[in-house]
Protein backbone atom coordinates (compact mmCIF):
# COMPACT_ATOMS: atom_id res chain seq x y z
CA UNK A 1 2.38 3.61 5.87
CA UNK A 2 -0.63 1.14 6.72
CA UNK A 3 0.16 -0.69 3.41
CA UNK A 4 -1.80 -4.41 3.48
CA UNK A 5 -2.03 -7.30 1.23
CA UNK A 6 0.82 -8.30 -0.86
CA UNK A 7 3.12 -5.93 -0.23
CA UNK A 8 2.50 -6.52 3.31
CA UNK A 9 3.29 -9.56 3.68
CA UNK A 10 6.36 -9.19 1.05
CA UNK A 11 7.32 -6.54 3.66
CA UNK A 12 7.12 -8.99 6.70
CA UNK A 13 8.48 -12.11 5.66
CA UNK A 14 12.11 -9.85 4.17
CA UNK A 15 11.80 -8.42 7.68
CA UNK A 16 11.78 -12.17 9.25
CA UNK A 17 14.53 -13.29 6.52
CA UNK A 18 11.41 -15.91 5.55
CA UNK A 19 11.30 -14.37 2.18
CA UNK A 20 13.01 -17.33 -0.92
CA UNK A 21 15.38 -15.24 -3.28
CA UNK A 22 13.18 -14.30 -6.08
CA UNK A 23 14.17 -13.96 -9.12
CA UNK A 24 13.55 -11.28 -12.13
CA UNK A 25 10.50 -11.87 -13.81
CA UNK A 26 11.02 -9.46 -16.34
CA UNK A 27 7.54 -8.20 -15.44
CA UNK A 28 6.26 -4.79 -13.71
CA UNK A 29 4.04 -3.06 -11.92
CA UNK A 30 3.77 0.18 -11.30
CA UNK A 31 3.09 1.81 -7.60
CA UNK A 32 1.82 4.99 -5.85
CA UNK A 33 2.92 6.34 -2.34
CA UNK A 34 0.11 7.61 -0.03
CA UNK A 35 1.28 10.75 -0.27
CA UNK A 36 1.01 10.89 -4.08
CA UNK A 37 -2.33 9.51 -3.41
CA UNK A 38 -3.57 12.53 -1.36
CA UNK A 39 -2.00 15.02 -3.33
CA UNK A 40 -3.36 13.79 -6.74
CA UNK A 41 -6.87 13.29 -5.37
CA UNK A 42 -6.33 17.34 -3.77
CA UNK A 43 -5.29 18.38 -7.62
CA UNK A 44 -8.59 16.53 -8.90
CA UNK A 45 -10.96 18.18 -6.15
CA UNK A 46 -9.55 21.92 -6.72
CA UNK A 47 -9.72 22.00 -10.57
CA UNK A 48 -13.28 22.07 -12.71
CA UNK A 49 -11.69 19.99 -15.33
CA UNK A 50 -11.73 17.09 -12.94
CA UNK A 51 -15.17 17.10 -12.76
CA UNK A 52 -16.48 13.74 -14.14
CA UNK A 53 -13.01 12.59 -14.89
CA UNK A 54 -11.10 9.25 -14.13
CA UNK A 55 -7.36 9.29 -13.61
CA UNK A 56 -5.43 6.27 -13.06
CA UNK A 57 -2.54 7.82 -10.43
CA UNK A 58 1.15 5.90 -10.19
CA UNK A 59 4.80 6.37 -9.74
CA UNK A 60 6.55 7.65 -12.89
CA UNK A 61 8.16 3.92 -13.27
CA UNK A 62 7.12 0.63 -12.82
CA UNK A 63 9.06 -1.77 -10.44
CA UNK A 64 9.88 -5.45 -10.51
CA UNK A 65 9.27 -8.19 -7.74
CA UNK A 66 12.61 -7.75 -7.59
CA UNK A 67 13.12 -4.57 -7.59
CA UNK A 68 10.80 -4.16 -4.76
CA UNK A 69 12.41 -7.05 -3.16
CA UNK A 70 15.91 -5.42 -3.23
CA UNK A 71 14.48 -2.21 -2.27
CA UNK A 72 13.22 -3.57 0.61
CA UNK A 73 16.52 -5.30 1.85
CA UNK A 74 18.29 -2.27 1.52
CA UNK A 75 16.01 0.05 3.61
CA UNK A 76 16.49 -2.55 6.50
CA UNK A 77 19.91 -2.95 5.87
CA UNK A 78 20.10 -6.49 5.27
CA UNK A 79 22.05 -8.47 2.81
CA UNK A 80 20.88 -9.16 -0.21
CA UNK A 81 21.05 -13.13 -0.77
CA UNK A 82 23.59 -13.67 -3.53
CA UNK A 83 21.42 -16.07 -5.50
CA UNK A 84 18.32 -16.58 -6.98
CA UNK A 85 15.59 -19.29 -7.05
CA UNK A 86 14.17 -20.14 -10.72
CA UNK A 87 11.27 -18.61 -11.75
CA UNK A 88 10.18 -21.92 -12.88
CA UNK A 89 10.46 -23.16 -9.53
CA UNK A 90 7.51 -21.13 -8.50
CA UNK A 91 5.77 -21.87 -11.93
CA UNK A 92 6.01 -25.22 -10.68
CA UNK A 93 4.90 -24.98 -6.97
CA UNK A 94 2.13 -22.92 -8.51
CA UNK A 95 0.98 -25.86 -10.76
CA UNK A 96 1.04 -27.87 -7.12
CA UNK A 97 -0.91 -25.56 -5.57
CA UNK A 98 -3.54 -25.54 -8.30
CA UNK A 99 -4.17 -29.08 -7.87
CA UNK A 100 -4.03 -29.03 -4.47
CA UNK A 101 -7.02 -26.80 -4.90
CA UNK A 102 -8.52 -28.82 -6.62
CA UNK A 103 -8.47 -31.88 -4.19
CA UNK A 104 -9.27 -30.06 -1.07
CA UNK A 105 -11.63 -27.42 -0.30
CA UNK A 106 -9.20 -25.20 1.38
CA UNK A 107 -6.78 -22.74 -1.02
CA UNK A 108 -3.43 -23.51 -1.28
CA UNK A 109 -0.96 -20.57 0.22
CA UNK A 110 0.71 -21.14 -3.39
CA UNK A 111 -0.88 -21.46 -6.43
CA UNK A 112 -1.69 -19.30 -9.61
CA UNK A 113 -3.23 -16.96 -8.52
CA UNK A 114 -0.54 -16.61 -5.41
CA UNK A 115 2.42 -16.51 -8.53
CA UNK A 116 0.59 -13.56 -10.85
CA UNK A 117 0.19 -11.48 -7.88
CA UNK A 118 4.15 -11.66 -7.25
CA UNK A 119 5.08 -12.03 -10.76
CA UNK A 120 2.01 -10.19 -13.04
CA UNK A 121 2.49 -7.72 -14.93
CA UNK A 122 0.30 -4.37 -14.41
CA UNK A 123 1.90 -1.04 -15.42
CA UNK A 124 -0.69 2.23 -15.52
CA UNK A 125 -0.15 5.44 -16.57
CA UNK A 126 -1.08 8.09 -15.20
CA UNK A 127 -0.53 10.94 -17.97
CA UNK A 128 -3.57 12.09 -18.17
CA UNK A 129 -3.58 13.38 -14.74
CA UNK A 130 -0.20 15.19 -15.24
CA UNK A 131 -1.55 16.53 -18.55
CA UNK A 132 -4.80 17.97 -17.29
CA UNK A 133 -4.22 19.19 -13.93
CA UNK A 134 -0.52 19.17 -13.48
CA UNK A 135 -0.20 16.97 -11.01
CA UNK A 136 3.41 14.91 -10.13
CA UNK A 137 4.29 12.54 -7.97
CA UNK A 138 6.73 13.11 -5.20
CA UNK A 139 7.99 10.19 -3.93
CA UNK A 140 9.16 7.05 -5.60
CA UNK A 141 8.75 3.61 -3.95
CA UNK A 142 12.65 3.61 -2.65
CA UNK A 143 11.47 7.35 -0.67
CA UNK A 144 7.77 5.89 0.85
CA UNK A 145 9.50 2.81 1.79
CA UNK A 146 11.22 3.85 5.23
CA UNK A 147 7.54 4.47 6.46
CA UNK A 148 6.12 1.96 5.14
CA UNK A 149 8.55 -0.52 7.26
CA UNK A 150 8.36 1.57 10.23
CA UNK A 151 4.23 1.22 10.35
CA UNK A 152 4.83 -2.31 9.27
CA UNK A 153 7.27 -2.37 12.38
CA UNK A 154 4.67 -0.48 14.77
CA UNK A 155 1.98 -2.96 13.92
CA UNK A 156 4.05 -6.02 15.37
């Protein structure tokens, strides 16, 4: 709940149907729920062998665009469009954007940047953190996302 930035806005424009059919990437990234958040930061501040330790925290899988896409057309129980736009479409508006950077002094709402935020790849694990203090998530993006939309909803 209270998610911003990319997933936000992801969130919003399925919501207003102003979201182009994306397509599969092939790429993933992974996610953590809020809750999942909490409870592996309460693991880390009730066990010594936390002290002075990192731990990357995540879902158990990584996701896709689309994945996330579909996911999120389900939980508001819209149809899922039938087709798909080509990736290299938004290679290519990308490419547009990036020179449309570079004329003007304002940033494009598309470039490359814009595309490896939606299509990037960055999957974590978070093993160590399950190894050394036992911790495991309990949701999965498909089981935060109902409260996620009805924040997203509250906020409008």
């Amino acid at each position: 709940p209270g998610v911003k930035g990319n997933l936000a806005r992801m969130l919003a424009a399925v919501a207003k149907g102003r979201m182009p059919p994306l397509p599969d990437s092939g790429k993933q990234r992974s996610m953590v729920a809020l809750e999942n958040l909490v409870d592996a930061a309460w693991a880390a501040m009730n066990q010594d062998v936390a002290n002075r330790r990192t731990y990357i925290v995540c879902d158990d899988k990584p996701y896709s665009t689309r994945q996330l896409y579909e996911s999120m057309y389900r939980c508001m129980n819209r149809p899922i469009p039938g087709f798909r736009l080509p990736l290299s479409l938004f290679r290519f508006g990308a490419r547009v954007g990036d020179i449309g950077n570079r004329i003007t002094d304002d940033a494009m709402p598309w470039d490359s940047p814009a595309y490896e935020r939606l299509f990037g790849q960055a999957v974590y694990s978070a093993e160590s953190i399950k190894n050394e203090l036992g911790w495991r998530p309990r949701l999965d993006f498909d089981q935060a996302l109902p409260a996620m939309i009805d924040a997203s909803r509250d906020k409008q």
